[in-house]
Protein backbone atom coordinates (compact mmCIF):
# COMPACT_ATOMS: atom_id res chain seq x y z
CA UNK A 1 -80.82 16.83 -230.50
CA UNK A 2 -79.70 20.58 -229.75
CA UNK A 3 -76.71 19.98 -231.66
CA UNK A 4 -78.90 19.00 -234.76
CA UNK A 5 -80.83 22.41 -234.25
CA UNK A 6 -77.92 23.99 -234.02
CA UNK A 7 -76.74 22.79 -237.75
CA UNK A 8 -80.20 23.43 -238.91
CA UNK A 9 -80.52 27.01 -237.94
CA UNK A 10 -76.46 27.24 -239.73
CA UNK A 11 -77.27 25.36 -242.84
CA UNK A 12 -80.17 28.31 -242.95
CA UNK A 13 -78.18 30.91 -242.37
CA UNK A 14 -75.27 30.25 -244.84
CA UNK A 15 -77.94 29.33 -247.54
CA UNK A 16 -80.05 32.97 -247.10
CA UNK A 17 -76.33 34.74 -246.83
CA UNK A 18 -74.27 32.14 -249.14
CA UNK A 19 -71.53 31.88 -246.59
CA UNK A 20 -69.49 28.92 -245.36
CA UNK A 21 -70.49 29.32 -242.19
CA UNK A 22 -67.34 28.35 -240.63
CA UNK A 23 -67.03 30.18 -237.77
CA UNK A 24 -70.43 29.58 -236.45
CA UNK A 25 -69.63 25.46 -236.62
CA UNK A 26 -66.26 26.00 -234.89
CA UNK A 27 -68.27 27.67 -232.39
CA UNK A 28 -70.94 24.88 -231.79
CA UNK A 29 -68.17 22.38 -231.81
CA UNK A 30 -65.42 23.98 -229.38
CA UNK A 31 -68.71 25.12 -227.01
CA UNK A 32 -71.14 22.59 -227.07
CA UNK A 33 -69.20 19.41 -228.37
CA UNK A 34 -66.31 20.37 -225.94
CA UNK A 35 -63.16 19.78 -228.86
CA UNK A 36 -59.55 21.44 -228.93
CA UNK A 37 -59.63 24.11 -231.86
CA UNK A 38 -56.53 22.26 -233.09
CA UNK A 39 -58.99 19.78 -233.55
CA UNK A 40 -62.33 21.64 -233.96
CA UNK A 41 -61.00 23.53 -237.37
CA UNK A 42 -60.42 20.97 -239.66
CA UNK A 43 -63.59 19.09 -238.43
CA UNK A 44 -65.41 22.03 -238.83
CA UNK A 45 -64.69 22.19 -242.75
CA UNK A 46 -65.43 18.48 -242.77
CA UNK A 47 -68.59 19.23 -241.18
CA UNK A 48 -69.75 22.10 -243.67
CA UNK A 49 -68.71 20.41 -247.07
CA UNK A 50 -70.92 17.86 -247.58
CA UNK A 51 -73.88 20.73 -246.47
CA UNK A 52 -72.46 23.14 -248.87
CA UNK A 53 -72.37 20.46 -252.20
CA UNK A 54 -76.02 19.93 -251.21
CA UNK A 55 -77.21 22.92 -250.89
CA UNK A 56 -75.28 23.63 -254.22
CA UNK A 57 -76.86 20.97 -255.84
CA UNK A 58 -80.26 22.39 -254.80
CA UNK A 59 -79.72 25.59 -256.19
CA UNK A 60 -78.58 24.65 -259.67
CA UNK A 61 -81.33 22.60 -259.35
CA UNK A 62 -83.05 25.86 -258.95
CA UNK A 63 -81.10 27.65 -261.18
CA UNK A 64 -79.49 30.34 -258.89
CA UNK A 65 -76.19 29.67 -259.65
CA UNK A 66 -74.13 31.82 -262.64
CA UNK A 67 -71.70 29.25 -263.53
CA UNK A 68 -70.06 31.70 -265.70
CA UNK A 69 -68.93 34.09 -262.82
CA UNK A 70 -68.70 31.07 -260.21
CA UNK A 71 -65.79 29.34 -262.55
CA UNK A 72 -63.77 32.57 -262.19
CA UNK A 73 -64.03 33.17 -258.92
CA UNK A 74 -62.77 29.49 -258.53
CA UNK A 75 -59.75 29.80 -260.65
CA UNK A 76 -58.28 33.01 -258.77
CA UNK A 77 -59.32 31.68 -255.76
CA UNK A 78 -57.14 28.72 -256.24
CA UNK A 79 -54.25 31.25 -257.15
CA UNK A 80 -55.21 33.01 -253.47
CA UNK A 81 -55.14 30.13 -251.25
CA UNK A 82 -51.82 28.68 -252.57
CA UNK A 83 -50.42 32.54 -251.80
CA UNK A 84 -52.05 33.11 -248.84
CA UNK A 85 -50.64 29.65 -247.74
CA UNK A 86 -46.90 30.83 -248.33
CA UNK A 87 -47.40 34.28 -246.93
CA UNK A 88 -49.35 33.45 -243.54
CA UNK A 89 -46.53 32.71 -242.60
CA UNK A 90 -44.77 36.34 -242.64
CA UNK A 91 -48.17 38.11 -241.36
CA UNK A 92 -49.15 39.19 -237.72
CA UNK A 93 -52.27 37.69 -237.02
CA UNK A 94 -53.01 41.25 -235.44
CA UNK A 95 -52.02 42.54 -238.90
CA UNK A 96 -54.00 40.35 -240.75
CA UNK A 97 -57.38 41.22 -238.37
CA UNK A 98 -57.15 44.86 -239.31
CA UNK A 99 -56.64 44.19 -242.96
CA UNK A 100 -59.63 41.72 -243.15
CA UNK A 101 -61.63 44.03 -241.03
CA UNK A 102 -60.97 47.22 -243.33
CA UNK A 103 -61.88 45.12 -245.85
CA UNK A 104 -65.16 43.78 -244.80
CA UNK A 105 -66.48 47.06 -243.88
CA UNK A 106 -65.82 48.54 -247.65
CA UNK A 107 -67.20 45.87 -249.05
CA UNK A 108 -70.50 46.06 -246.77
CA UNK A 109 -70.78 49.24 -247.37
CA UNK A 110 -71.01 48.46 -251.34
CA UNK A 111 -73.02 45.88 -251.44
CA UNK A 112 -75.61 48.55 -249.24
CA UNK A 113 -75.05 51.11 -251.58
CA UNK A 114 -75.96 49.16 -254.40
CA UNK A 115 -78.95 47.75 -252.41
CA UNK A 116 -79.98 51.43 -252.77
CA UNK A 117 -78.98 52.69 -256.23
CA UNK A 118 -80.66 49.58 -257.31
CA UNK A 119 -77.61 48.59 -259.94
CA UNK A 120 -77.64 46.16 -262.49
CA UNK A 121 -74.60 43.77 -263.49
CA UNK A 122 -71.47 45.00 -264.89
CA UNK A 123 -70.50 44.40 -268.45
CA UNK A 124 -69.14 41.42 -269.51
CA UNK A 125 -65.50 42.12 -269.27
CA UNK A 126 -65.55 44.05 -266.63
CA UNK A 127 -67.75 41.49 -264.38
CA UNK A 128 -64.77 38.30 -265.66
CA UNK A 129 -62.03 40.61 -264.02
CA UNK A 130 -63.68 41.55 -260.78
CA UNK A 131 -64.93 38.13 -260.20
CA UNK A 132 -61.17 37.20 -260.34
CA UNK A 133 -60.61 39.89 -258.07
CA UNK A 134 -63.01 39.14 -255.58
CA UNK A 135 -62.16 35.58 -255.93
CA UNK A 136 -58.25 36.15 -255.35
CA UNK A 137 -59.19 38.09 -252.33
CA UNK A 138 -61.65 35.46 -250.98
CA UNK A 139 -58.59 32.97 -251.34
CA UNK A 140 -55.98 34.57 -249.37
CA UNK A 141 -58.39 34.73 -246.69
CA UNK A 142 -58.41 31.32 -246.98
CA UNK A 143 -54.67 30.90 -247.19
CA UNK A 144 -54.00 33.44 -244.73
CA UNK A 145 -56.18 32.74 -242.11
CA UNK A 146 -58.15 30.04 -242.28
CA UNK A 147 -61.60 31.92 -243.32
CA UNK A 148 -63.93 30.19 -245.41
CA UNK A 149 -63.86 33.66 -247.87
CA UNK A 150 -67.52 33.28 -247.55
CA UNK A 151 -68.35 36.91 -246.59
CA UNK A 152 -65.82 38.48 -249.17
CA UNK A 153 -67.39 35.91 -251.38
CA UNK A 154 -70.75 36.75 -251.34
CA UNK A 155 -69.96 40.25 -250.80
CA UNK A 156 -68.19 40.38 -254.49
CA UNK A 157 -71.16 38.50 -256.04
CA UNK A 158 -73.28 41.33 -255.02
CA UNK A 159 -71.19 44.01 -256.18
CA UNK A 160 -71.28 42.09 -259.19
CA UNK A 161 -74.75 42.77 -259.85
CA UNK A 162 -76.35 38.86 -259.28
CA UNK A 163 -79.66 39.58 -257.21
CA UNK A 164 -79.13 38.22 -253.03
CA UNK A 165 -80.54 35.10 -254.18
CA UNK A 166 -78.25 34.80 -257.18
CA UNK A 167 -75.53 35.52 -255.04
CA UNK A 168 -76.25 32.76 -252.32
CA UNK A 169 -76.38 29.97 -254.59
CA UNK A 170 -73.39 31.37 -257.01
CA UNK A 171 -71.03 31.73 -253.60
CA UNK A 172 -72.52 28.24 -252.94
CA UNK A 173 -70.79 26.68 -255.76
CA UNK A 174 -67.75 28.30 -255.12
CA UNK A 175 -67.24 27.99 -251.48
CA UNK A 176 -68.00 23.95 -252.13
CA UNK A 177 -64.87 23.98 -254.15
CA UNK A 178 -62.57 26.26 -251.93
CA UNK A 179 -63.64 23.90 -249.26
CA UNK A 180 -62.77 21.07 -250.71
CA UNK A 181 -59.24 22.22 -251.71
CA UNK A 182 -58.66 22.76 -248.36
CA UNK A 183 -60.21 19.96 -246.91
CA UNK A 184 -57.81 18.00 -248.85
CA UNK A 185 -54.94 19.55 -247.91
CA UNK A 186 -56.05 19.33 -244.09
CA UNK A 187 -56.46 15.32 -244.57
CA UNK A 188 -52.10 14.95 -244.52
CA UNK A 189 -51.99 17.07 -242.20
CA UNK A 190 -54.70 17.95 -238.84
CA UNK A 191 -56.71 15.72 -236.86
CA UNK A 192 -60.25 15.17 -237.22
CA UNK A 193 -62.88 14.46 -234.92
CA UNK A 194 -64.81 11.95 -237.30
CA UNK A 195 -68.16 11.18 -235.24
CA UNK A 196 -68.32 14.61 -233.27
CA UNK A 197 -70.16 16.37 -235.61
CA UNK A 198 -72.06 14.22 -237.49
CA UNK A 199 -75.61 15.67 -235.96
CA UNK A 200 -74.84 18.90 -236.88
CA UNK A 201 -74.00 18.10 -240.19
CA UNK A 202 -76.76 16.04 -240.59
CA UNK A 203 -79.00 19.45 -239.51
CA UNK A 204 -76.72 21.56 -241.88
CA UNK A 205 -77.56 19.63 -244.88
CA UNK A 206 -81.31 19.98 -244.20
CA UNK A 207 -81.11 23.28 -243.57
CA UNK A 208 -78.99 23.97 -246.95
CA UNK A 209 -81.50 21.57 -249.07
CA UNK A 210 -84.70 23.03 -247.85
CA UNK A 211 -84.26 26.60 -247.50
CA UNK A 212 -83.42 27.57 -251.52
CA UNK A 213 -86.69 25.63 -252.29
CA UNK A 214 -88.44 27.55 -249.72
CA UNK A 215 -87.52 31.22 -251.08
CA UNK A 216 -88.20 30.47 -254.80
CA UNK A 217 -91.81 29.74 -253.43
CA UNK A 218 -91.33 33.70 -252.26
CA UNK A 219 -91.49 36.66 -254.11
CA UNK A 220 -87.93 36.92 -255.14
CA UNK A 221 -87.87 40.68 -255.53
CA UNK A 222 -89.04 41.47 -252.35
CA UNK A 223 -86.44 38.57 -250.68
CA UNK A 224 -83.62 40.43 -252.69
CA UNK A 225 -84.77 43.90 -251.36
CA UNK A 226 -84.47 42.37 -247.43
CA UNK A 227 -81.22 39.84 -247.77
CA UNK A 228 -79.39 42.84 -250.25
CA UNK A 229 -79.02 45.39 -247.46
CA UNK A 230 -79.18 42.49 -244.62
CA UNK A 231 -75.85 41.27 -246.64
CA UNK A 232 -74.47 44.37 -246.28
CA UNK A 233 -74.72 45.01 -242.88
CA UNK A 234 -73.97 41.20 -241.60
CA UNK A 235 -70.89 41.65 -243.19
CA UNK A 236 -69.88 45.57 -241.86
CA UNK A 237 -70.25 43.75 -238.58
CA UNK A 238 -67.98 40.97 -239.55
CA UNK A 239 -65.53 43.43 -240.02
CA UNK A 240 -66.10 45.61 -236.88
CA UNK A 241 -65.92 42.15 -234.73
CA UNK A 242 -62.42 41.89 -236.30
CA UNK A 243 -61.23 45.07 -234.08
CA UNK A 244 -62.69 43.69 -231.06
């Protein structure tokens, strides 16, 4: 039963943050379900799909998700993990740390300094270009090193000018489909664990269903004011951890 309060208190998380939440079930899985990471990653995206397309179905149920953006993330980010596939190869994993790092900690640091200034969204135009940016960039992390992109993801959606809330549910939608690319590719070739994590997926998907519902019952601009700058710093830690 821990192991189903352990997915609960993840499917929360990555539904307040809109993250994958990948690293946090490869944690629980390697730790407390004792698998090989050879064997923990792959089940670890098998694990978080079917919590991410429910929790995605929630909040278009709910109407946080901005389809518009969302679809152009997806497209680059298709673009991004077929590059980031090819190119892994060539990179230092040392290398690569540092880059995703540096990156994480600019992109906190936006996302808190438009939690102050308070910004709205970009223009039209200008928001379809930088959601293929951020999108592109979200899929060579997935290419490169097996992220979910979910920080970077999230991160970009902010920047964007979609309220925290927005953002969650948009990122959502798009990490379901980057997840499901890969997933695919990972069925010809890794090893899954098939029954390992089946409690903690089970507790993911509640987590992911119930936890949008909960916060539209909130007072959304005070929940944007907390998970903005929250977002912000979660992820300028992501970044510092990569140094360490």
């Amino acid at each position: 039963m821990l192991v189903l309060f352990y997915g609960l208190a993840i499917g929360i998380f990555v539904s307040l943050i809109g993250g994958g939440g990948a690293a946090l079930y490869l944690g629980v899985l390697t730790s407390q379900l004792g698998l090989a990471t050879a064997v923990a990653v792959p089940t670890s995206l098998l694990v978080a799909l079917p919590a991410l397309f429910f929790g995605f179905l929630t909040q278009m149920r709910i109407k946080n998700v901005d389809f518009h953006v969302g679809n152009q993330m997806i497209i680059a980010a298709i673009l991004g993990i077929i590059i980031g596939t090819i190119a892994g190869q060539y990179i230092p994993q040392t290398l690569y740390d540092w880059i995703v790092g540096t990156i994480f900690i600019i992109m906190g640091g936006m996302v808190l300094i438009k939690a102050i200034r308070h910004g709205g969204k970009k223009a039209a135009n200008h928001q379809v270009w930088a959601a293929r940016g951020f999108g592109l960039l979200s899929g060579l992390m997935v290419g490169i090193g097996g992220l979910s992109g979910g920080a970077t993801t999230a991160a970009g959606l902010a920047i964007l000018g979609l309220t925290a809330v927005e953002a969650a549910g948009t990122a959502t939608y798009v990490l379901t489909a980057m997840s499901a690319i890969s997933l695919v590719g990972h069925l010809f070739t890794s090893t899954f664990a098939w029954q390992a994590g089946w409690l903690l997926m089970l507790g993911a998907i509640i987590g992911a269903v119930l936890t949008p519902l909960v916060i539209r019952r909130l007072d959304l601009d005070k929940v944007n004011r907390v998970l903005t700058p929250f977002l912000g710093l979660l992820i300028i830690y992501f970044g510092v951890k990569m140094f360490i």
